[in-house]
Every structure is written in structure tokens, then in C-alpha cells.
Protein backbone atom coordinates (compact mmCIF):
# COMPACT_ATOMS: atom_id res chain seq x y z
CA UNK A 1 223.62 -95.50 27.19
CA UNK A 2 226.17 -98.37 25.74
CA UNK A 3 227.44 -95.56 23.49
CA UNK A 4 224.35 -94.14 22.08
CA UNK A 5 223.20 -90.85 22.44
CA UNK A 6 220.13 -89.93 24.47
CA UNK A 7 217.57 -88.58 22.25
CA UNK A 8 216.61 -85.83 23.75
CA UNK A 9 212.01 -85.48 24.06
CA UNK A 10 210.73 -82.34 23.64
CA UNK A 11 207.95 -82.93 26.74
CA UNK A 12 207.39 -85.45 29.32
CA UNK A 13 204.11 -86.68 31.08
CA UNK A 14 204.70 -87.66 34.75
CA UNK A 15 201.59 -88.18 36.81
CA UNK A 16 199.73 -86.47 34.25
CA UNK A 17 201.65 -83.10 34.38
CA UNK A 18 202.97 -82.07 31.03
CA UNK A 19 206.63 -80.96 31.64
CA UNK A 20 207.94 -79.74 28.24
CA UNK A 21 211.35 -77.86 27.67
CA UNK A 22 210.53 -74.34 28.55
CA UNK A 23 209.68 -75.12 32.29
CA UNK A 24 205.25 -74.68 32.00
CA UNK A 25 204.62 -77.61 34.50
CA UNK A 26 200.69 -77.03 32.97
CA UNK A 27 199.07 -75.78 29.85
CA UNK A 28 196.86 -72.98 30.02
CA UNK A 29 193.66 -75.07 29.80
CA UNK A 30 195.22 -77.00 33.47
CA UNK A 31 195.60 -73.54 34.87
CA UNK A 32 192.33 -72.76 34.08
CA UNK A 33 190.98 -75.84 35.54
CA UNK A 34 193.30 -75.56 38.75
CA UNK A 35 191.67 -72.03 38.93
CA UNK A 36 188.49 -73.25 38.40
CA UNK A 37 188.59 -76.33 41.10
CA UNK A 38 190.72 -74.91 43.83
CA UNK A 39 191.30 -71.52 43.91
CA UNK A 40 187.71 -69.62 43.20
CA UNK A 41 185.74 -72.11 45.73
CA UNK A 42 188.15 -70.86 48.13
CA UNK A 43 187.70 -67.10 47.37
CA UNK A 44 183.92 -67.65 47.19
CA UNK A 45 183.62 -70.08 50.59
CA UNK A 46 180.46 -68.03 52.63
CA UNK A 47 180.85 -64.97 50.38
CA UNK A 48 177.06 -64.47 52.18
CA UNK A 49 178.36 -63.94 55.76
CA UNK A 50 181.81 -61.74 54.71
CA UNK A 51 180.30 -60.38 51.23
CA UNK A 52 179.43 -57.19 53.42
CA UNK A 53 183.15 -56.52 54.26
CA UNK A 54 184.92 -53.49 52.73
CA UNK A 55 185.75 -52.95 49.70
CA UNK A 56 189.22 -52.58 49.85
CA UNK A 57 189.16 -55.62 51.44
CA UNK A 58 187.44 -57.06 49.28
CA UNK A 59 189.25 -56.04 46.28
CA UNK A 60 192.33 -58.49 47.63
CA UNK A 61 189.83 -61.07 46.37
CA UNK A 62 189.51 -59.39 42.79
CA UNK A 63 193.68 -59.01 42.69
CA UNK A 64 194.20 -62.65 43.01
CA UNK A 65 191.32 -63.76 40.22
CA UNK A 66 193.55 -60.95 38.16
CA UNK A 67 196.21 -63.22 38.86
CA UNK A 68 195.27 -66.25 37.64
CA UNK A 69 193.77 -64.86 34.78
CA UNK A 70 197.24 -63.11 33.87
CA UNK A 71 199.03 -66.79 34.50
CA UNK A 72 196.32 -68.24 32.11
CA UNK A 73 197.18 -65.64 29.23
CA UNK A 74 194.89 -66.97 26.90
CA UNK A 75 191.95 -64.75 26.36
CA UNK A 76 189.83 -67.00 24.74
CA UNK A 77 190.02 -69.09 27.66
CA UNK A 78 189.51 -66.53 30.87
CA UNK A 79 186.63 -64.25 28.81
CA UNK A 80 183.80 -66.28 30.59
CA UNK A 81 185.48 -65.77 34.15
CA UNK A 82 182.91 -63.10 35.69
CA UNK A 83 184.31 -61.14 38.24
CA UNK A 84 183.99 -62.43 41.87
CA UNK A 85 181.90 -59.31 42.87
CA UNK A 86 179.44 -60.26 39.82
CA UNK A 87 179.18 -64.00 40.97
CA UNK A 88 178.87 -63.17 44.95
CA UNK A 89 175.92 -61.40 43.72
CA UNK A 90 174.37 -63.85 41.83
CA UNK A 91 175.29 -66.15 45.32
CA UNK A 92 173.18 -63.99 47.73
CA UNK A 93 170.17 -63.68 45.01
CA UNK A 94 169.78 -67.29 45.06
CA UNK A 95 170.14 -67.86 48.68
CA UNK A 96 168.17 -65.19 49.26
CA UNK A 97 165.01 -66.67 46.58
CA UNK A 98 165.94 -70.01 48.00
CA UNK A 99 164.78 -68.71 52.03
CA UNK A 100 162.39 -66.45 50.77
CA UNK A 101 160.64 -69.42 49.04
CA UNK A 102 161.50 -71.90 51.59
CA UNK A 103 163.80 -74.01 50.02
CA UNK A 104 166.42 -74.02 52.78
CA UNK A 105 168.19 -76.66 54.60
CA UNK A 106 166.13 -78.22 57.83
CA UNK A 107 168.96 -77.22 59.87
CA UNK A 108 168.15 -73.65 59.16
CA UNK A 109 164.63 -74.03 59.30
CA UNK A 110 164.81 -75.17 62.80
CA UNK A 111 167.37 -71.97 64.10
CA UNK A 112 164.68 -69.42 62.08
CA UNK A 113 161.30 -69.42 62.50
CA UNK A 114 159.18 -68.52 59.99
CA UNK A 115 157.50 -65.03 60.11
CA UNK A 116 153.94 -65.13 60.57
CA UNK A 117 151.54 -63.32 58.15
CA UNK A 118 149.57 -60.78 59.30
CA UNK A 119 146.36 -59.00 57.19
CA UNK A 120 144.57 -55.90 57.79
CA UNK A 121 141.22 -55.91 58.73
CA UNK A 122 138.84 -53.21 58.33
CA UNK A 123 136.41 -54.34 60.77
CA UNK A 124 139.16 -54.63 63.65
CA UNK A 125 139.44 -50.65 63.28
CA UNK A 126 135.61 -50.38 62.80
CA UNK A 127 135.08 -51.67 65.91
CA UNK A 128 137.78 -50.48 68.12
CA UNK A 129 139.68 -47.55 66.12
CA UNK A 130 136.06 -45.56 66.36
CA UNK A 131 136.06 -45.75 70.01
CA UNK A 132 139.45 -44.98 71.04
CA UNK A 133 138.87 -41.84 68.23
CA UNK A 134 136.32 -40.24 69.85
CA UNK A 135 137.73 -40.33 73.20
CA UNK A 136 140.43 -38.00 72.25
CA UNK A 137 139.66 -34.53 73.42
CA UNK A 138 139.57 -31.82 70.39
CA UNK A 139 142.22 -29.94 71.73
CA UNK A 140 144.62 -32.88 71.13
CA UNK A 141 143.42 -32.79 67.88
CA UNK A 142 143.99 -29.14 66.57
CA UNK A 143 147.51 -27.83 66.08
């Protein structure tokens, strides 16, 4: 510009995206978090209702986290990814304690209905188990 040279920056921050000479738009802890924030919530959106699908199908899923983990090729960074199998897992086990314990939402509360309890009572048989026993003829009985 006027006759000086453009110096020449090794990097450049635009909308806070590091841009530096050899073409990474984002550092591998940005790829991680981009992984982290967009991506897996996606791949894990009502893992309870399709979790029962196929595993080849499923292993699509496990392809793409393979992926991201190759783009993030820093394995100090993508050793405390679990596998999406190992955290749909841990999903269902929580949902399920969650219902089992009744700590669900009130819209499912009101769609299921809880299961009522029953106990067994020795006296119910005692007084009509006896009765309908010795009705049945012997030859019913013997083999």
C-alpha cells in the first residue's frame, strides 16, 4: 500500500474462526467442541425409541463418531469420547431408573398409568383354593 510491502500474518481471527496459513478453519480443541455441541446430540436425539434398530444400522452411527474423532487427531483430546453404543446405554438405564422410580415428566405420567401392586395372600387360597381342590375328581388328578 503507498509502496510498502504487505506484511504478510501468519493467522487471522474473523468471527472468532482461526484461519492460519495451512487452510485448518478450527483447531482441534473447536472440532472437538463442534463435535461435542452439534454433531453427537444429533446422533443421540431418542436413541430410546430407535436404540433397538439393527446393528448394521446402527453402526452408521459409530462410523461418523470415527470420523470426527479422525478429523480431531489429537488423542489426548478424543480418549474420553465413549462410544455411542456405551453412552445409549447409559441413556436407557437412566430413563429407565427415572420411570421405574417415578421421576418422569407429567406428560408421561398422564399417557401411562401406573401398575397397580398386587400381594399374595394366603388366606385368599385358604378359603377358596381348598374348595375348588376338592371338587376335582381323582381321576383328573392321576396321570
Amino acid at each position: 500500500m503507498e509502496g510498502h510491502p504487505i506484511v504478510e500474518s501468519p493467522s487471522v481471527k474473523l468471527l472468532g474462526i482461526n484461519i492460519n496459513n495451512n487452510m485448518k478453519l478450527y483447531t482441534q480443541e473447536q472440532l472437538l467442541l463442534l463435535y461435542k455441541a452439534q454433531i453427537r446430540p444429533s446422533l443421540e436425539y431418542c436413541s430410546h425409541v430407535w436404540g433397538c434398530a439393527p446393528k448394521h444400522s446402527l453402526k452408521l452411527l459409530g462410523t461418523i463418531q470415527k470420523r470426527a474423532i479422525r478429523l480431531i487427531d489429537t488423542p489426548n483430546l478424543a480418549k474420553d469420547l465413549h462410544r455411542l453404543e456405551n453412552r445409549r446405554r447409559v441413556a436407557d438405564l437412566s430413563l429407565f431408573y427415572r420411570f421405574y422410580h417415578g421421576r418422569r415428566s407429567s406428560e408421561l405420567s398422564q399417557i401411562i398409568t401406573p401398575q397397580v401392586v398386587r400381594t399374595r395372600n394366603t388366606s385368599d387360597f385358604n378359603e377358596k383354593g381348598w374348595h375348588a381342590w376338592l371338587m376335582v375328581p381323582r381321576s383328573a388328578l392321576q396321570m
